[in-house]
C-alpha atoms as a PDB file:
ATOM      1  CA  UNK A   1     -45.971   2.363 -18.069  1.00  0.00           C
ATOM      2  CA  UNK A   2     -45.212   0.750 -14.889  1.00  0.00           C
ATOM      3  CA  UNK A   3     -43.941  -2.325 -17.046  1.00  0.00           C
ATOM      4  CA  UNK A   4     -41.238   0.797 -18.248  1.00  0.00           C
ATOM      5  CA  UNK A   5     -40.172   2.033 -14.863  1.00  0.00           C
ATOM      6  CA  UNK A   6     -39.713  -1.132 -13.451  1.00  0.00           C
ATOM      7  CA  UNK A   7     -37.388  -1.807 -15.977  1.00  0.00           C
ATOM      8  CA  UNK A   8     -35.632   1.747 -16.026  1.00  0.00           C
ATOM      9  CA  UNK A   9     -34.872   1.117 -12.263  1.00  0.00           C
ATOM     10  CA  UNK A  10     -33.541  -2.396 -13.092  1.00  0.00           C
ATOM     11  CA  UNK A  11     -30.648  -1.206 -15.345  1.00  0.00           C
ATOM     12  CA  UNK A  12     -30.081   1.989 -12.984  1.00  0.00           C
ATOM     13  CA  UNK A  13     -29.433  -0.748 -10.446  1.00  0.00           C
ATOM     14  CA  UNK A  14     -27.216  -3.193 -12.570  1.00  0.00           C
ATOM     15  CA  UNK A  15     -24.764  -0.110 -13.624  1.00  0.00           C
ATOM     16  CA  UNK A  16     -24.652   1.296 -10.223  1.00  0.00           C
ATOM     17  CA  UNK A  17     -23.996  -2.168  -8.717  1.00  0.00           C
ATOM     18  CA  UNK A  18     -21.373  -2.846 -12.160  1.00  0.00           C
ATOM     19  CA  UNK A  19     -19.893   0.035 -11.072  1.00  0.00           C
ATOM     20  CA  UNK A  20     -19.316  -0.745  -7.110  1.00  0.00           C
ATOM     21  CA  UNK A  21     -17.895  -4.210  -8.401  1.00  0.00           C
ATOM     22  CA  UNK A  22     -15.162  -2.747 -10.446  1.00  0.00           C
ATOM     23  CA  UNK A  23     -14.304  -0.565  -8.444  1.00  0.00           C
ATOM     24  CA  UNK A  24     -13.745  -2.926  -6.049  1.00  0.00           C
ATOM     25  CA  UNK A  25     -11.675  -5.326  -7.665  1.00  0.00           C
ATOM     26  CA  UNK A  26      -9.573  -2.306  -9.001  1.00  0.00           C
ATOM     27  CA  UNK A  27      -8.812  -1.006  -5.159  1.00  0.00           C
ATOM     28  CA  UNK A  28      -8.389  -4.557  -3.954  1.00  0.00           C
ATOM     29  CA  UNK A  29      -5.874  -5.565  -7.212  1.00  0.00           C
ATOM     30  CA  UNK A  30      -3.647  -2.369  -6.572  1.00  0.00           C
ATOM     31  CA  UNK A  31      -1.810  -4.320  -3.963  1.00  0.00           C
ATOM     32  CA  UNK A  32      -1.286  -7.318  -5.464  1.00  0.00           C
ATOM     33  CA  UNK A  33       1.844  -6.659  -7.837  1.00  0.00           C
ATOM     34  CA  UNK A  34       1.202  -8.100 -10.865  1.00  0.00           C
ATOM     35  CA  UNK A  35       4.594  -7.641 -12.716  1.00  0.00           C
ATOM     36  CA  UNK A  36       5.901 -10.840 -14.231  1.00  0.00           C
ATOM     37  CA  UNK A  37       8.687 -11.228 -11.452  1.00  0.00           C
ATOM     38  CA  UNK A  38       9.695  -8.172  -8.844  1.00  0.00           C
ATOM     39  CA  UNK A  39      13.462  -9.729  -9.599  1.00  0.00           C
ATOM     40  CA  UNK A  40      15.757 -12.963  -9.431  1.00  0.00           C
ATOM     41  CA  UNK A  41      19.004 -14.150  -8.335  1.00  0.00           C
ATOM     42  CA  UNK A  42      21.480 -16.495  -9.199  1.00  0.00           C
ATOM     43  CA  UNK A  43      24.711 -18.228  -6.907  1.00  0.00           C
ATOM     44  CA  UNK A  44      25.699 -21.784  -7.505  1.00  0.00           C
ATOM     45  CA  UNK A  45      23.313 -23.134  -9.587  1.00  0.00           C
ATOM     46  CA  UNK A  46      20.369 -22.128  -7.226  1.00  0.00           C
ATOM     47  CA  UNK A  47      17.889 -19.469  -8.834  1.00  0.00           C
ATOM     48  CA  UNK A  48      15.682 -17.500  -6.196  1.00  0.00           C
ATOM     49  CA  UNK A  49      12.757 -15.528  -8.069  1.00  0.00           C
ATOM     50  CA  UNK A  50      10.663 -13.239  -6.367  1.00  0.00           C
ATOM     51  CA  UNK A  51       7.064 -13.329  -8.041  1.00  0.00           C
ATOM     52  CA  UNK A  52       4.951 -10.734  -6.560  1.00  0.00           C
ATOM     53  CA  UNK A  53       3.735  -9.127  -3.272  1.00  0.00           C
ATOM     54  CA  UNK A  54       0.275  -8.269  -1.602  1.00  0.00           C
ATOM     55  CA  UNK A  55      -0.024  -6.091   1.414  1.00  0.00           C
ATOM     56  CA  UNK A  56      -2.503  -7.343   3.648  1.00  0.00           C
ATOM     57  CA  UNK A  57      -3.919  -6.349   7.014  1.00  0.00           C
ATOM     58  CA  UNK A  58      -4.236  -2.680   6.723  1.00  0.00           C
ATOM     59  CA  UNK A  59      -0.188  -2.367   5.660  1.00  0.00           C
ATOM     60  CA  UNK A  60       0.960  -4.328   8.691  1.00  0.00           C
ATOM     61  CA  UNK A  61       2.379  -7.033   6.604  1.00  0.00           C
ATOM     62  CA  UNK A  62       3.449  -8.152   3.205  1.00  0.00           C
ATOM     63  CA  UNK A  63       3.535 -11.581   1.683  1.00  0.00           C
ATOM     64  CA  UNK A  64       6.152 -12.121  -0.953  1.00  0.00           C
ATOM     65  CA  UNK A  65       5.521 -14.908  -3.754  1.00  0.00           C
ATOM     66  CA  UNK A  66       8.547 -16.982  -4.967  1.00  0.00           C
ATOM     67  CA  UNK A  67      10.066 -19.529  -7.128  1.00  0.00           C
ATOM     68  CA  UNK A  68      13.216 -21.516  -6.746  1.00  0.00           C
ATOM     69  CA  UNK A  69      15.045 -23.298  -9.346  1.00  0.00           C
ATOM     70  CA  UNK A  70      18.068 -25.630  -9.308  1.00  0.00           C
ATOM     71  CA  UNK A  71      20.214 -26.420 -12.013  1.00  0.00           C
ATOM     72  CA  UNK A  72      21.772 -30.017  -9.828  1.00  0.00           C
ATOM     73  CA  UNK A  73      18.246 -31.630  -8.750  1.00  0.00           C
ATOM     74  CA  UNK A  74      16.947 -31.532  -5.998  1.00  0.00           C
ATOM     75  CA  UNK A  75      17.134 -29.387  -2.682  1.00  0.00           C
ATOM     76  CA  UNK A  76      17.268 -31.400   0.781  1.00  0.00           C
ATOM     77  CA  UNK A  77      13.936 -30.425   2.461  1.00  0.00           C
ATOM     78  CA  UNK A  78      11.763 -31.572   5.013  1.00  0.00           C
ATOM     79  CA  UNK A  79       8.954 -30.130   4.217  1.00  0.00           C
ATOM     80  CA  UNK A  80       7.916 -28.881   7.720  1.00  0.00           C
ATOM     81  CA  UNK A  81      11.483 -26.761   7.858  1.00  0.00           C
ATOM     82  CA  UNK A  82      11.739 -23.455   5.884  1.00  0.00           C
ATOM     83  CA  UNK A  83      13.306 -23.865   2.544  1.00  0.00           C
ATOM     84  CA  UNK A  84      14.853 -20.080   3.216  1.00  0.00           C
ATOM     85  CA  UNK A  85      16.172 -19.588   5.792  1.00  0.00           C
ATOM     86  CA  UNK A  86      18.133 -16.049   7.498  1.00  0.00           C
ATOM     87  CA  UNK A  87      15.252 -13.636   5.512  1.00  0.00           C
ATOM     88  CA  UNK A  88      16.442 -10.154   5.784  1.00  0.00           C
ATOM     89  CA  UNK A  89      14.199  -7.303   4.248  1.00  0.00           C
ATOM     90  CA  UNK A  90      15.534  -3.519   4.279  1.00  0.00           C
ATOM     91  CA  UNK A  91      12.577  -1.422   3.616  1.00  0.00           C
ATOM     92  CA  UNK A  92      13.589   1.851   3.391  1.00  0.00           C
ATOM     93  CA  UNK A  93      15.911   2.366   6.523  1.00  0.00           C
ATOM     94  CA  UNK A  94      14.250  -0.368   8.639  1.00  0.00           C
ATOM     95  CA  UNK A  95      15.205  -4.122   8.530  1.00  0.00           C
ATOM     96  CA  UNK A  96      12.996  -6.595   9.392  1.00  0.00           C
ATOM     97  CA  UNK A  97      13.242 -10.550   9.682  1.00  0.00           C
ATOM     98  CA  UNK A  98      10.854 -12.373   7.402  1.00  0.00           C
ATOM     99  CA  UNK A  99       9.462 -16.020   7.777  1.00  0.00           C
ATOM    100  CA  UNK A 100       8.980 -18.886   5.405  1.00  0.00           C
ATOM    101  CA  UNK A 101       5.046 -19.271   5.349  1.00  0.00           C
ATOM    102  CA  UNK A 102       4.806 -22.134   2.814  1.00  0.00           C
ATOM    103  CA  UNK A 103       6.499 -23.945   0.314  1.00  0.00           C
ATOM    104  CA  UNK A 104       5.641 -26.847  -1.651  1.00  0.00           C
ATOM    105  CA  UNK A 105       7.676 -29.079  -4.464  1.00  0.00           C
ATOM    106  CA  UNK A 106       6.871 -28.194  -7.648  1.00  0.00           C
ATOM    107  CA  UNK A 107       8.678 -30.825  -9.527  1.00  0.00           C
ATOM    108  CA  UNK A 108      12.485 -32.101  -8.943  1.00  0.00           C
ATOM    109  CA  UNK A 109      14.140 -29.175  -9.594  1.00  0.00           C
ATOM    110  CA  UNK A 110      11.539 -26.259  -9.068  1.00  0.00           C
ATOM    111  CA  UNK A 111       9.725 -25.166  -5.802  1.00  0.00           C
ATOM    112  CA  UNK A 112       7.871 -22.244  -5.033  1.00  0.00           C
ATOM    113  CA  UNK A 113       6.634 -20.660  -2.158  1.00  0.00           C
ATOM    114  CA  UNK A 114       5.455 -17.302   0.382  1.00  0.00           C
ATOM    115  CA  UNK A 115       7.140 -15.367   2.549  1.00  0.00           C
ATOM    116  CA  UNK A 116       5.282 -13.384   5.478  1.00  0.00           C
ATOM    117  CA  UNK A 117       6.961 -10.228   6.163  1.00  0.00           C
ATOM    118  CA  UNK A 118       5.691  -7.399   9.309  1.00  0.00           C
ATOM    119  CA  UNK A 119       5.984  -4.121   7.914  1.00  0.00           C
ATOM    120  CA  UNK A 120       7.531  -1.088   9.615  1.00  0.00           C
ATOM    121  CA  UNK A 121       4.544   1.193  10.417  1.00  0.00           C
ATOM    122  CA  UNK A 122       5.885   4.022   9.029  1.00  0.00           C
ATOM    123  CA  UNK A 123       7.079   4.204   5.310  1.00  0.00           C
ATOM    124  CA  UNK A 124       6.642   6.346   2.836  1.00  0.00           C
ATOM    125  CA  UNK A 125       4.442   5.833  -0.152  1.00  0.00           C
ATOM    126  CA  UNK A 126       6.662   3.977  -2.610  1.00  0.00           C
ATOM    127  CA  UNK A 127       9.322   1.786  -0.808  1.00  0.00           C
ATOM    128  CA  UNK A 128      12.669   0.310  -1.816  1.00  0.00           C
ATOM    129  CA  UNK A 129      13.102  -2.974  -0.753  1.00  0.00           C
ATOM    130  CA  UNK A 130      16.457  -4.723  -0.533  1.00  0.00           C
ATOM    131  CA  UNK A 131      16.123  -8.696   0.009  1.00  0.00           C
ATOM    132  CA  UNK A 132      18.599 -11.109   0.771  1.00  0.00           C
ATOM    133  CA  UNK A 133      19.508 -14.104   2.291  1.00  0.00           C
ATOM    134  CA  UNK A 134      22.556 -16.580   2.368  1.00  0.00           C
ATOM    135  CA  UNK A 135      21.141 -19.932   3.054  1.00  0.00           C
ATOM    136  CA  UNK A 136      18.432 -21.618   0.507  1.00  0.00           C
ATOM    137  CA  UNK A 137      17.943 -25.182   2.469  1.00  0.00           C
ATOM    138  CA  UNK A 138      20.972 -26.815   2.835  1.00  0.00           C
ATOM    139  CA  UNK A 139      23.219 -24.740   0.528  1.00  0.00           C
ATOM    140  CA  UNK A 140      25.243 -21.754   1.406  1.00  0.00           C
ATOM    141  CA  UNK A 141      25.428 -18.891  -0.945  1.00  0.00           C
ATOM    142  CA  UNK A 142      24.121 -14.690  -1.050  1.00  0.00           C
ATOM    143  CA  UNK A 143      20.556 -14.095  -3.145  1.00  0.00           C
ATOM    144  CA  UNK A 144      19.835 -10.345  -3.124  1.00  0.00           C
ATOM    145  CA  UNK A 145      16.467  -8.737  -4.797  1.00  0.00           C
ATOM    146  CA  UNK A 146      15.960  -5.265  -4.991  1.00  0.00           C
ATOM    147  CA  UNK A 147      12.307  -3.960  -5.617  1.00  0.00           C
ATOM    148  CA  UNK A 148       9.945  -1.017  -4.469  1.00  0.00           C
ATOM    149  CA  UNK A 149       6.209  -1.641  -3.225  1.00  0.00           C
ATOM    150  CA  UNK A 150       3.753   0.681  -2.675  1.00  0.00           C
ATOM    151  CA  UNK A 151       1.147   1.675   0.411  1.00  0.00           C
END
């Protein structure tokens, strides 16, 4: 009998504790957009592809995931300067600067990287976001995303 109870408590544990996992990863994966790409641009043979986004720090910033692609070979980069430069995000009726967090070479033509962006404190839940910038390393040109996050 005790042999039963013990065992009864056991699996009352492991679904309750099942439970708080998924849960978990479900409230912690709701930020993290998992779309295939949030949207891309194209100007002179340059390709700018904006993966996904996670909002971090209780909503105080965002960090945008993103590939770039060129058609000619490769970009002139040192890889301690930022590979975008000029970020510009309009979120909603705010516009705030954004900064090159990482990149890294992916192969000649392909690089991919983050971008660390402060959010405006107050937004409403669902966003539209307007991104652009005219300088992708050395080359000149206008890359503009739109896409909408969520709180």
């Amino acid at each position: 009998m005790k042999m039963y109870l013990r065992l009864k408590y056991f699996l009352r544990a492991f679904v309750i504790l099942t439970c708080l996992l998924v849960g978990w990863t479900f409230a912690d994966s709701k930020h993290l957009r998992a779309e295939s790409i949030l949207g891309s641009s194209e100007d002179k043979g340059i390709k700018l592809t904006l993966d996904n986004y996670k909002i971090q720090h209780y909503g105080q910033e965002m960090i945008v995931h993103y590939t770039i692609q060129t058609a000619s070979g490769s970009l002139i980069n040192d890889d301690s300067l930022a590979l975008i430069k000029d970020l510009d995000f309009s979120i909603g009726s705010s516009v705030v600067r954004g900064k090159d967090a990482w990149h890294k070479k992916i192969s000649n033509q392909k690089y991919q990287g983050a971008i660390k962006v402060d959010l405006p404190q107050y937004r409403p839940a669902i966003s539209n976001v307007v991104f652009s910038t005219d300088s992708i390393s050395n080359q000149k040109g206008m890359w503009t995303i739109n896409f909408q996050i969520q709180k």
